[in-house]
N, C-alpha and C. Protein backbone atom coordinates (compact mmCIF):
# COMPACT_ATOMS: atom_id res chain seq x y z
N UNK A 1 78.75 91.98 218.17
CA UNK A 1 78.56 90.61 217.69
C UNK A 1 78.23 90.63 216.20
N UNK A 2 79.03 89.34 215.77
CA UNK A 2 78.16 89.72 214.35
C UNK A 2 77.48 88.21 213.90
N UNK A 3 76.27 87.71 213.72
CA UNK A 3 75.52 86.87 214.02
C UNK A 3 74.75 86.18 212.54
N UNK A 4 75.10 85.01 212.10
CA UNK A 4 74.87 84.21 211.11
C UNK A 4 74.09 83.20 211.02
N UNK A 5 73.40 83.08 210.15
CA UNK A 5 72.33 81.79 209.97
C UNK A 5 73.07 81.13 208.71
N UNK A 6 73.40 79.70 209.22
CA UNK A 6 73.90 78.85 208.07
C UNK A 6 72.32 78.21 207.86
N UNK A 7 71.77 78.40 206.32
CA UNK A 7 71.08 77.27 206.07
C UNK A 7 71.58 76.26 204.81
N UNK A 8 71.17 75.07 205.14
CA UNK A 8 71.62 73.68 204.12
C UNK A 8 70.23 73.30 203.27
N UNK A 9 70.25 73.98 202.19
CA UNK A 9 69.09 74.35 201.16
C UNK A 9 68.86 72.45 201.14
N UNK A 10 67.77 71.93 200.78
CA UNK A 10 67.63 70.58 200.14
C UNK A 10 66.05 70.19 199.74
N UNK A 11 65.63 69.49 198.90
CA UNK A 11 64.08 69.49 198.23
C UNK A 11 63.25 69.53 199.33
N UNK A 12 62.54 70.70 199.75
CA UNK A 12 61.32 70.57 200.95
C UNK A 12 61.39 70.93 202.43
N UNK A 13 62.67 70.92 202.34
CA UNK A 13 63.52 70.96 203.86
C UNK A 13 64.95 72.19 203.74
N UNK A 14 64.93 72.53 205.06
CA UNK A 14 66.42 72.80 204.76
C UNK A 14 66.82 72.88 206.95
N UNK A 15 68.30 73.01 206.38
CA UNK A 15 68.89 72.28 208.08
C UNK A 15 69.64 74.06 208.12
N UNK A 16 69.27 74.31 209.77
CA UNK A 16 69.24 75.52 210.19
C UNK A 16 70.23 75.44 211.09
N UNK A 17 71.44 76.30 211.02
CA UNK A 17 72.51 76.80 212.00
C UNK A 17 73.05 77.90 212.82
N UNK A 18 72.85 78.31 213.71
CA UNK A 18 73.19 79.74 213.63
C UNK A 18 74.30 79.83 214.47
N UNK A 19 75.07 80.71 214.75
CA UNK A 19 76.57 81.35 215.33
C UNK A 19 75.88 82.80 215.49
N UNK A 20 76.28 83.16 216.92
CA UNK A 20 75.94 84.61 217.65
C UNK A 20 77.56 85.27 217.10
N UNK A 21 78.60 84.49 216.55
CA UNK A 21 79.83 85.47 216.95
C UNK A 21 80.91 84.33 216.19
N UNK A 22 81.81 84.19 215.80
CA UNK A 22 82.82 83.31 214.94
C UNK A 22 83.15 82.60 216.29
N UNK A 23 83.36 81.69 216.31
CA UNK A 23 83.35 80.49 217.29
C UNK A 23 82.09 80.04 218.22
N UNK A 24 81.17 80.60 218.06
CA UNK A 24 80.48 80.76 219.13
C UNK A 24 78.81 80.46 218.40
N UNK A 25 78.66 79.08 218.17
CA UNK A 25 77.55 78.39 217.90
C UNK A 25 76.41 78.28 218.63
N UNK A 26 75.23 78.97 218.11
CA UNK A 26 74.23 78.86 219.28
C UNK A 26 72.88 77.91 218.91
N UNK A 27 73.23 77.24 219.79
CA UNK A 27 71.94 75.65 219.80
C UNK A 27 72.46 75.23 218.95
N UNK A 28 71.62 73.91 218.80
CA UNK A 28 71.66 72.79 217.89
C UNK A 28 70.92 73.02 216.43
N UNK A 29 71.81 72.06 215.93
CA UNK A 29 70.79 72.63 214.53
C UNK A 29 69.53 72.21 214.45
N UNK A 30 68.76 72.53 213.73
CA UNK A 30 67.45 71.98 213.32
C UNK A 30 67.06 72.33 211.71
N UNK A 31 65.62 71.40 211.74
CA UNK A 31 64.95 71.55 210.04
C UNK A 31 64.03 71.87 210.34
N UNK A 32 63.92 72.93 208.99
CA UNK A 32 62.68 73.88 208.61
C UNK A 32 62.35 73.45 207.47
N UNK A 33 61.01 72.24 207.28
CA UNK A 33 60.07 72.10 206.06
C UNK A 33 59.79 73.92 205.09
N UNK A 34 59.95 73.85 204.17
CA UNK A 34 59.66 75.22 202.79
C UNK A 34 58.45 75.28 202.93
N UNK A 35 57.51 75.10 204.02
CA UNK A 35 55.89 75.76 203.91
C UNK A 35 55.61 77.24 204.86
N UNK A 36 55.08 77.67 204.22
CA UNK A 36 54.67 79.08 205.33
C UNK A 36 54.72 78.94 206.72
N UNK A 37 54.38 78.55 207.28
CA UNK A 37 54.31 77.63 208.79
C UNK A 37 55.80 77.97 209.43
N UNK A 38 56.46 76.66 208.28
CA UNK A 38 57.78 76.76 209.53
C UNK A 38 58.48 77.57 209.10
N UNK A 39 58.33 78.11 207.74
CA UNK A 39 59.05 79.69 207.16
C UNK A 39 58.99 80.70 208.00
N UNK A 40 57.33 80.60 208.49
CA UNK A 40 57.21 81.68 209.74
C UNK A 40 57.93 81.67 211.18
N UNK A 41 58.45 80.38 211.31
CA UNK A 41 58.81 79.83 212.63
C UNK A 41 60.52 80.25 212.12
N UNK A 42 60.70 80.36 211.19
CA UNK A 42 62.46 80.58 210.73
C UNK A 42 62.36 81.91 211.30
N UNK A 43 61.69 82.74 210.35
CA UNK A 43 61.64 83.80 210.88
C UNK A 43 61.73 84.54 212.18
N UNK A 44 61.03 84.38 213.11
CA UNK A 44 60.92 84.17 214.72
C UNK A 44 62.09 84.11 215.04
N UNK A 45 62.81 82.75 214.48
CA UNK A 45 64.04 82.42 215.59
C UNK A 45 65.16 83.53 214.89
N UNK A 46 64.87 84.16 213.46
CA UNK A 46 66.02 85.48 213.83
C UNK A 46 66.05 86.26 214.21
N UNK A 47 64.48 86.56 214.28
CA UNK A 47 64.08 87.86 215.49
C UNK A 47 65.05 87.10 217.11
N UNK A 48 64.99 86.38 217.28
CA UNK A 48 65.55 85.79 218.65
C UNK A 48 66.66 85.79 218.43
N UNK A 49 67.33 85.68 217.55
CA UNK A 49 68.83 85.67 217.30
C UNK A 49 69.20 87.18 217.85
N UNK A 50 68.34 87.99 216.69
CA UNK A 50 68.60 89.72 216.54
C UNK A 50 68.10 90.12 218.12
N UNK A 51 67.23 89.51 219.05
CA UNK A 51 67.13 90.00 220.03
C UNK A 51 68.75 89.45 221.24
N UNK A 52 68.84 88.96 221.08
CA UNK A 52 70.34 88.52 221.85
C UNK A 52 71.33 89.05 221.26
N UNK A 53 71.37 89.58 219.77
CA UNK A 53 73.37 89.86 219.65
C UNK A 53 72.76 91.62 219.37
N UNK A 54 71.91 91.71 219.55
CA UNK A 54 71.51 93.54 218.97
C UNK A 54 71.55 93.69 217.56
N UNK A 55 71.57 92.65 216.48
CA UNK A 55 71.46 93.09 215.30
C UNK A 55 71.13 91.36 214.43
N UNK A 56 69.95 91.69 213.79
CA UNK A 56 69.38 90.87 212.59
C UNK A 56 70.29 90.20 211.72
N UNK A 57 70.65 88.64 212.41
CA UNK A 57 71.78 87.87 211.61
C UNK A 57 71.50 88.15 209.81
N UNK A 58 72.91 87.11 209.53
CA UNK A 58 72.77 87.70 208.04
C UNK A 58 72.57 85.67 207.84
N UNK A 59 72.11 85.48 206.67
CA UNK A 59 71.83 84.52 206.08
C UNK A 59 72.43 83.74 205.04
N UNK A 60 72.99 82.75 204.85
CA UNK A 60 74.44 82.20 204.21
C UNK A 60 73.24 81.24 203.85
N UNK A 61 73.06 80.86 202.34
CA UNK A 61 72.82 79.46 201.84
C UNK A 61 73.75 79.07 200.33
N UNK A 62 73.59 78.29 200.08
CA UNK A 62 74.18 77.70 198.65
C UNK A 62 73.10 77.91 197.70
N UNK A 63 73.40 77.97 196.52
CA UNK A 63 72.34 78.06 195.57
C UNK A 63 72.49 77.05 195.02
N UNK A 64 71.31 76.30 194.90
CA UNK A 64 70.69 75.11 194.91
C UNK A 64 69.93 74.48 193.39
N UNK A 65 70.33 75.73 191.95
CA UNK A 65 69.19 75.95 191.38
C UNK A 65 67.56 75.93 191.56
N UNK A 66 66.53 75.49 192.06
CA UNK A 66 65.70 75.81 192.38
C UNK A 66 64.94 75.48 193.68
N UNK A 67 65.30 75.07 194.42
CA UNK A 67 65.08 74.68 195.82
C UNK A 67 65.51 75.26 196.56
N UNK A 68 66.46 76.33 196.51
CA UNK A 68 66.13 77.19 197.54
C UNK A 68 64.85 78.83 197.07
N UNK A 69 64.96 78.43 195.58
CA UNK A 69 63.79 79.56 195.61
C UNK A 69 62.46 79.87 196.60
N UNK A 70 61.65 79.09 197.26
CA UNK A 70 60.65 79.34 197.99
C UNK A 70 61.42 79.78 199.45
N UNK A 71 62.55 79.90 199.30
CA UNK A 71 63.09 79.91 200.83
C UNK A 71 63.69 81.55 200.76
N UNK A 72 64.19 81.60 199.78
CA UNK A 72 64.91 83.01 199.47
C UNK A 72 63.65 84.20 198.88
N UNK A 73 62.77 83.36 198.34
CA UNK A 73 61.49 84.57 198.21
C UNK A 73 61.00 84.62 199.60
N UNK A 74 60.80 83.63 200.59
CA UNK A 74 59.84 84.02 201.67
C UNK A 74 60.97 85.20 202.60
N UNK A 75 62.03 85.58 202.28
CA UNK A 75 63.13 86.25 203.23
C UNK A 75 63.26 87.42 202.32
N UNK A 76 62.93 87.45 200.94
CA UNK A 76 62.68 88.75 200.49
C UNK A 76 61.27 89.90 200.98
N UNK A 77 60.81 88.67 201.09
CA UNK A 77 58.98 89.26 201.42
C UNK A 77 59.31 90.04 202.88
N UNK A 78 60.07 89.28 203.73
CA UNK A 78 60.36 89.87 205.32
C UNK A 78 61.28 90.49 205.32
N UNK A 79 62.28 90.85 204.38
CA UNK A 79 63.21 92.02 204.51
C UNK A 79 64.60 91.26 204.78
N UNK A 80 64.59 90.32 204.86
CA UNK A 80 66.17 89.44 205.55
C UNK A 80 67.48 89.32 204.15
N UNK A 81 68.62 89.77 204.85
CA UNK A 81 69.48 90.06 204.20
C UNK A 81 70.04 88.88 203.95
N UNK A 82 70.92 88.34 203.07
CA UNK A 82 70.98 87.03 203.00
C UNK A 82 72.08 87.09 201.54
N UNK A 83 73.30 85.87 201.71
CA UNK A 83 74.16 85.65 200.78
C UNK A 83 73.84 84.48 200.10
N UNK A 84 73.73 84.38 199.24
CA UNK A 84 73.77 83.30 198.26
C UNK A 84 74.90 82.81 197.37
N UNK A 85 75.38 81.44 197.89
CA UNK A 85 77.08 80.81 197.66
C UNK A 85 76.78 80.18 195.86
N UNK A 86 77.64 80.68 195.54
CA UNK A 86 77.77 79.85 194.20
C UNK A 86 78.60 78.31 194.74
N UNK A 87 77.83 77.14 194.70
CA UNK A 87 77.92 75.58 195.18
C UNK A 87 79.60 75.82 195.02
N UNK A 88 80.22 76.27 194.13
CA UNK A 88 82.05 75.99 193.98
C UNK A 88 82.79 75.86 194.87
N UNK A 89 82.10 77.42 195.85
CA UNK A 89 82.60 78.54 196.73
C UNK A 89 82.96 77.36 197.84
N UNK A 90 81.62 76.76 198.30
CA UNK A 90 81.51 75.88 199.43
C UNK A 90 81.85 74.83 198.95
N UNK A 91 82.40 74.43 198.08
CA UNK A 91 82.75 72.64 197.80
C UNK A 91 84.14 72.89 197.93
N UNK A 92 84.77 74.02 197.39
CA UNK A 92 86.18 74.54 197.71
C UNK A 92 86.44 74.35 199.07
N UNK A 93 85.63 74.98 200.23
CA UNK A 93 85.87 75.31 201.25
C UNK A 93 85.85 73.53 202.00
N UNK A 94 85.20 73.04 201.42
CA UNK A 94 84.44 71.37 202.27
C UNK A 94 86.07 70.86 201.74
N UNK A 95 86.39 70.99 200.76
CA UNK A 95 87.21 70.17 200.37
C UNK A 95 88.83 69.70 201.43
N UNK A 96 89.24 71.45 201.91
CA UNK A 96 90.02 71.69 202.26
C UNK A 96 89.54 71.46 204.04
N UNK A 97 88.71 71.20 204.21
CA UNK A 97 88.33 70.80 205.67
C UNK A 97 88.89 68.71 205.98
N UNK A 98 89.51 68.75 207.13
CA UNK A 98 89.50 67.88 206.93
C UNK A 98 88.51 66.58 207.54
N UNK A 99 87.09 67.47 207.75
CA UNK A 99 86.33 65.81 208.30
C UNK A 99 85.48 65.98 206.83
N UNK A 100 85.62 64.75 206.63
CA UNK A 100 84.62 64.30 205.59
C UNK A 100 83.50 63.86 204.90
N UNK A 101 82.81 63.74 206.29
CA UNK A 101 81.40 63.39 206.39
C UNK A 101 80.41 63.99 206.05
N UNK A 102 79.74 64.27 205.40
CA UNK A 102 78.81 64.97 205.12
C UNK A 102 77.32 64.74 205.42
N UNK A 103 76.83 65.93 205.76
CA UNK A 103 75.34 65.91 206.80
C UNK A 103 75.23 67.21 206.19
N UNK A 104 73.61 67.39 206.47
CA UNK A 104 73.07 68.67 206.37
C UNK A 104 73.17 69.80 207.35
N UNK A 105 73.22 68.76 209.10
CA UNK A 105 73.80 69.83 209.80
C UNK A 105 75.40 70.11 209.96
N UNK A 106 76.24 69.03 209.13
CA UNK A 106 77.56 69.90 209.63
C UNK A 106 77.39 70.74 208.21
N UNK A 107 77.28 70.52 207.08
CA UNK A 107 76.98 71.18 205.97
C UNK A 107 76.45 72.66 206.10
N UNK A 108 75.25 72.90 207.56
CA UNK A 108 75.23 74.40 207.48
C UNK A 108 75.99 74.68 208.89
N UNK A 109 76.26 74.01 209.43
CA UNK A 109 77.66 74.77 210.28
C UNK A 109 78.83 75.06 209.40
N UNK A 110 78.91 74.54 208.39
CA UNK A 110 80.36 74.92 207.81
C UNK A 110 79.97 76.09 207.11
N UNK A 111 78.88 76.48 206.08
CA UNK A 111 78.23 77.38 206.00
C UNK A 111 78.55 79.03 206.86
N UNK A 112 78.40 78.44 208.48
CA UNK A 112 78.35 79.52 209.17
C UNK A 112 80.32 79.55 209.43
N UNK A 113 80.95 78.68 209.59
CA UNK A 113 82.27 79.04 209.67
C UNK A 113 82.98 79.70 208.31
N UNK A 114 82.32 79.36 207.40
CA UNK A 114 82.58 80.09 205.99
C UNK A 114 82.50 81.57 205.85
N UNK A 115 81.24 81.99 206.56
CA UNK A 115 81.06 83.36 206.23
C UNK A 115 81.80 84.04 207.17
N UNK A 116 83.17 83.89 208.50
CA UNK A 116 84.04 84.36 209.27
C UNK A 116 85.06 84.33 207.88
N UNK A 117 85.26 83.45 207.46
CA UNK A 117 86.66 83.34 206.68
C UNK A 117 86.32 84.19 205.76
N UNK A 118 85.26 84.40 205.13
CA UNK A 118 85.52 85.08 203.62
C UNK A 118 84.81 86.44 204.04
N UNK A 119 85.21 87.23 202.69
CA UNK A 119 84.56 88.74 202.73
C UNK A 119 82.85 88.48 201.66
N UNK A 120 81.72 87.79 202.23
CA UNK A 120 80.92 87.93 200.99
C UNK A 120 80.14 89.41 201.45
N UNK A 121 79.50 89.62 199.72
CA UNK A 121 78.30 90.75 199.79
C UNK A 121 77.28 89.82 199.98
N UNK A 122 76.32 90.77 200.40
CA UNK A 122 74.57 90.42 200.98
C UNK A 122 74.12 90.56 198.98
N UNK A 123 73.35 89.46 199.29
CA UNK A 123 72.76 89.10 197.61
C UNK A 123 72.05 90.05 197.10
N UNK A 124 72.42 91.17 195.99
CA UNK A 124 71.53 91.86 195.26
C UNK A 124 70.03 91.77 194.14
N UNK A 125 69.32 92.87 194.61
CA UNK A 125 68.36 92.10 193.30
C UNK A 125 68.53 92.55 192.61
N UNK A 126 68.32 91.95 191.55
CA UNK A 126 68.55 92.29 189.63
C UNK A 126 67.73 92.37 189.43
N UNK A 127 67.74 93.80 188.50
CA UNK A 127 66.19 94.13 187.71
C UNK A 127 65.94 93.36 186.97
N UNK A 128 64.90 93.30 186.40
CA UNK A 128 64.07 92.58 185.24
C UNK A 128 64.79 92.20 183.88
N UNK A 129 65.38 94.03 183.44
CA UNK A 129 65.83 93.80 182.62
C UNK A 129 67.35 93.00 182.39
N UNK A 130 68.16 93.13 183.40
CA UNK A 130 69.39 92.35 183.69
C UNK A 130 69.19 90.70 183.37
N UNK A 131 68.09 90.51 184.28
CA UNK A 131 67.64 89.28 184.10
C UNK A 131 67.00 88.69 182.75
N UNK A 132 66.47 89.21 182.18
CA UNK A 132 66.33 89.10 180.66
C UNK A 132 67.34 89.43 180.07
N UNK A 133 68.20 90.33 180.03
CA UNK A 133 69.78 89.63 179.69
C UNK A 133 70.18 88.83 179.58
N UNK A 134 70.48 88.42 180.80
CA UNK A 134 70.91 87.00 181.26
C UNK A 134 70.51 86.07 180.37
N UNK A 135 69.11 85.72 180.06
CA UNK A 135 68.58 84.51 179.46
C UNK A 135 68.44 84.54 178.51
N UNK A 136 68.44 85.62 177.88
CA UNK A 136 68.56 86.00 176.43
C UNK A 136 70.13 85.54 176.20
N UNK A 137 71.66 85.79 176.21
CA UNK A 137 72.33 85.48 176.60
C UNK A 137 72.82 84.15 176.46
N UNK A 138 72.39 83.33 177.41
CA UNK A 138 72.30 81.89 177.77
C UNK A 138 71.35 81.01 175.99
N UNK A 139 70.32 82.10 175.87
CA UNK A 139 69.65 81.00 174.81
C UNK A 139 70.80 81.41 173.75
N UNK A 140 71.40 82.55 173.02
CA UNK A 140 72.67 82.71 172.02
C UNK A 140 73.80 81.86 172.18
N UNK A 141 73.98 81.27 173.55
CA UNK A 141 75.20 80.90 173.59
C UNK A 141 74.88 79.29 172.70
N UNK A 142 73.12 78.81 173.77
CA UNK A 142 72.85 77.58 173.25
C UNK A 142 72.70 77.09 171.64
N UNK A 143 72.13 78.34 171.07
CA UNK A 143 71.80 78.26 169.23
C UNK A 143 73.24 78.69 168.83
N UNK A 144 74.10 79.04 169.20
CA UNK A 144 75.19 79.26 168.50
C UNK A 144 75.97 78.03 169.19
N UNK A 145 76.23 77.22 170.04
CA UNK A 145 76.24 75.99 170.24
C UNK A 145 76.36 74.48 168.93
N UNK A 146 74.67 75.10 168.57
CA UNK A 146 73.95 73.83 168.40
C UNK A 146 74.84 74.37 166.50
N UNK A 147 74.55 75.81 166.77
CA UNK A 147 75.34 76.10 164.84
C UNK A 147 76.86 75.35 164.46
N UNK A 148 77.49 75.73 165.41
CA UNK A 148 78.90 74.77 165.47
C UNK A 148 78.40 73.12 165.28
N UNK A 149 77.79 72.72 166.38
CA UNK A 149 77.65 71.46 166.07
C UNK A 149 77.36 71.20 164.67
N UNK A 150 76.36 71.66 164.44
CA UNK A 150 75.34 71.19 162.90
C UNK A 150 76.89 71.37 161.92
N UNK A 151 77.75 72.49 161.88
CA UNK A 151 78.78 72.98 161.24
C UNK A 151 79.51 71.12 161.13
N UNK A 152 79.65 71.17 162.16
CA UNK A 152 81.13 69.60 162.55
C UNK A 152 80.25 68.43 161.96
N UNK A 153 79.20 68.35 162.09
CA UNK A 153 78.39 67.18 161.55
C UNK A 153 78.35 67.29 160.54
N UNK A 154 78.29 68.48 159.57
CA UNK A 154 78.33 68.71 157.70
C UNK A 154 79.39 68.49 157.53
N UNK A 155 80.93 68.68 158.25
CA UNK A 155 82.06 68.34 157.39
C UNK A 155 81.72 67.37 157.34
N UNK A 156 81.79 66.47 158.52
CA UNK A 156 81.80 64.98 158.48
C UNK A 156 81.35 64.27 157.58
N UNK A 157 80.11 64.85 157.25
CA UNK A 157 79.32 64.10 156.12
C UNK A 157 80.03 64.25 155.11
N UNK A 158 80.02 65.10 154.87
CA UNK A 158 81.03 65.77 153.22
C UNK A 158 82.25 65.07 153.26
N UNK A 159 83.12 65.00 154.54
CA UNK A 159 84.43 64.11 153.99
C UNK A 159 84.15 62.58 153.72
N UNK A 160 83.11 62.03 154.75
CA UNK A 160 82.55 60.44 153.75
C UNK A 160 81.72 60.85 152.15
N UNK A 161 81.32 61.95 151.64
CA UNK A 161 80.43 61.41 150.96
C UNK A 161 81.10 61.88 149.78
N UNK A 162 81.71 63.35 150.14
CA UNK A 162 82.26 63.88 148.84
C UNK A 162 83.79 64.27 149.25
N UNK A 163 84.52 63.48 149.55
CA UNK A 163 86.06 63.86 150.30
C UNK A 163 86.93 64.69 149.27
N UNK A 164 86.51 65.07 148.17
CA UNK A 164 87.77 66.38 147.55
C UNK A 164 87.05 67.59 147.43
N UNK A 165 85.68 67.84 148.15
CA UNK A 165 84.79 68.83 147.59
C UNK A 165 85.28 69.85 148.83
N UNK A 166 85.93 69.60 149.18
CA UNK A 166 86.47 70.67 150.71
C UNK A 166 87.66 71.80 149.89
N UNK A 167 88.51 71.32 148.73
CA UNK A 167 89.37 71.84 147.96
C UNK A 167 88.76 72.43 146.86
N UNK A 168 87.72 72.54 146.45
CA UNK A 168 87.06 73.55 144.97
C UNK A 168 86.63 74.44 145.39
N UNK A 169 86.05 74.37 146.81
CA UNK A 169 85.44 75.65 147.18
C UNK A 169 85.89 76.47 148.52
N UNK A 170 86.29 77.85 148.45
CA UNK A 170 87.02 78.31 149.60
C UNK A 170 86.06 78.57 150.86
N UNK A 171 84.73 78.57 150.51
CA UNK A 171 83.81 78.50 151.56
C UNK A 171 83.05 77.81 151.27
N UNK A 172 82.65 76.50 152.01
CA UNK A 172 81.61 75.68 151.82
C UNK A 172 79.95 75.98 152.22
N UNK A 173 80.26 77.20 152.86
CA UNK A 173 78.79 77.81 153.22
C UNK A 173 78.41 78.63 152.34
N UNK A 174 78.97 79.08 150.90
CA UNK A 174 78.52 80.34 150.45
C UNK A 174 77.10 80.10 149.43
N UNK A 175 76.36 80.46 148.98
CA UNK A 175 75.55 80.04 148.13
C UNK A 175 75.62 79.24 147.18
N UNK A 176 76.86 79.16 146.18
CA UNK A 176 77.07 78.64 145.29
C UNK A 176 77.40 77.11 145.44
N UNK A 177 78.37 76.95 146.40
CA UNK A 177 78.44 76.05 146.92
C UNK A 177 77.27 75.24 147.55
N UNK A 178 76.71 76.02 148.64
CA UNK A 178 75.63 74.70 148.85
C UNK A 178 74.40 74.64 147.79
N UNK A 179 74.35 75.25 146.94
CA UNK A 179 73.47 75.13 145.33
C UNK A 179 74.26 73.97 144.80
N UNK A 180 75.49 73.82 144.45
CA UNK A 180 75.91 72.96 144.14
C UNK A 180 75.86 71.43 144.76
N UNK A 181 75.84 71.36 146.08
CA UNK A 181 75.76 70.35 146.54
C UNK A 181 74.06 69.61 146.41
N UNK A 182 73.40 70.87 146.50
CA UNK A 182 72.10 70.50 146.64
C UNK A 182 71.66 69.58 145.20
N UNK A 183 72.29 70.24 144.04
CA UNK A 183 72.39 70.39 142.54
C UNK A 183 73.20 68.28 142.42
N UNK A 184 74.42 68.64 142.90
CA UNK A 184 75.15 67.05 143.11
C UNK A 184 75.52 66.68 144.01
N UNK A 185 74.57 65.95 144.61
CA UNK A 185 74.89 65.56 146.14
C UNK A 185 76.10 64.49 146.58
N UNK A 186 76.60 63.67 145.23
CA UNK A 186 77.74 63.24 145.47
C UNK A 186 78.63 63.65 144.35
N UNK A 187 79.68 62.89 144.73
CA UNK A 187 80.90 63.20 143.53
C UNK A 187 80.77 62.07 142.18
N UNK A 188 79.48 61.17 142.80
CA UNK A 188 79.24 60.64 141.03
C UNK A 188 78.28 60.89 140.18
N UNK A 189 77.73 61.90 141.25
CA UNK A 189 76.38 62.75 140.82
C UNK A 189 77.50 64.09 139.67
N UNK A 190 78.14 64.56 139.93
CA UNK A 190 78.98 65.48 139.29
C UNK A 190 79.96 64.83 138.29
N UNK A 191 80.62 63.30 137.76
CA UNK A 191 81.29 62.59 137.13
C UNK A 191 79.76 62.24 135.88
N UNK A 192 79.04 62.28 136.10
CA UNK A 192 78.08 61.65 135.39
C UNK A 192 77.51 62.75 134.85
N UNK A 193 77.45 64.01 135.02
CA UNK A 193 76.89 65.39 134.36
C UNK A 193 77.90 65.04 133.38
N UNK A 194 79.43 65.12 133.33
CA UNK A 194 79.82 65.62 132.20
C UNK A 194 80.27 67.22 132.59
C-alpha cells in the first residue's frame, strides 16, 4: 500500500484527507485547528493510518506562505515526511479537473489524487546557509529593482526638464555629467551662464 495524507493548509485550521492506496479513500475528511492539541490528535490518526497499510503515510500540503508553517514545524518535530506543493502545481492540476467547486475537503482530496499522478520528492531541509542565500538574493533582486526604477524616473525627468541633454553626454551617470546637472539644473540655467 502506499498511503497519503492530503492536507488543505488555511489560517488556524486545515481540512484532513487520507487515501490507504490510489483509489481507495479512507473516512471522511475532517479539520484540525494549528494548536498542539489537535496537532497531537493529527498525529495519532497517522500512526492509525501507518498501523493499517504497514507504513507511515506521506503528507501532501500546498504552501501557503505562512500558514502552513506551525503545521509543517509540528511534523518536523515528530519525524513525518511530507511534500510541500508550490500553489501552481495544484491550481494546474484543479484547473484541468472538471468539477469546479471548491471546498477545503474536496481541495485535500484532490491533494491526495495528485500525489498518484505525479512523481513528487518528500520536502528537504535547507541549511541555514542556503537559506540566507535565498534572502540575501531576493533583497538584490529588490534594490536592483528599485535602481532601474529610480534610473526610468531620471530619464523622465530629464526629457521634460532638459530634453537635448540626453545628446551631449554619452553617459548620463558619469560624474561629470551629474556635476553638471547638479551645477545647471535646467537648460536656461546653462543659456544664461554664457
Amino acid at each position: 500500500m502506499n498511503p497519503v495524507v492530503g492536507l488543505d493548509v488555511a489560517k488556524g485550521e486545515s481540512q484532513v484527507q487520507a487515501f490507504l492506496d490510489k483509489s481507495k479513500p479512507f473516512g471522511k475528511s475532517f479539520s484540525v485547528k494549528h494548536t498542539r492539541e489537535e496537532l497531537n490528535q493529527f498525529i495519532r490518526f497517522l500512526k492509525e493510518v501507518e498501523e493499517m497499510t504497514g507504513q507511515m503515510p506521506m503528507v501532501i500540503l500546498e504552501s501557503t506562505g505562512h500558514y502552513h508553517t506551525p503545521v509543517v514545524q509540528f511534523m518536523e518535530e515528530h519525524d513525518v515526511s511530507y511534500i510541500l506543493l508550490n500553489p501552481i502545481i495544484s491550481y494546474q492540476a484543479k484547473k484541468s479537473s472538471l468539477r469546479k467547486v471548491k471546498t477545503d475537503a474536496i481541495d485535500a482530496f484532490q491533494l491526495c489524487v495528485l500525489y498518484y499522478k505525479e512523481e513528487f520528492e518528500p520536502h528537504k531541509n535547507r541549511g541555514l546557509q542556503l537559506l540566507d542565500l535565498r534572502n540575501l538574493s531576493r533583497q538584490q533582486e529588490i534594490v536592483t529593482n528599485m535602481y532601474v526604477e529610480a534610473k526610468l524616473q531620471f530619464h523622465t525627468i530629464l526629457d521634460q526638464v532638459f530634453p537635448e541633454y540626453r545628446k551631449v553626454f554619452g553617459d548620463l551617470y558619469s560624474k561629470v555629467s551629474l556635476l553638471m546637472l547638479e551645477e545647471f539644473p535646467t537648460s536656461e540655467a546653462v543659456l544664461s551662464a554664457g
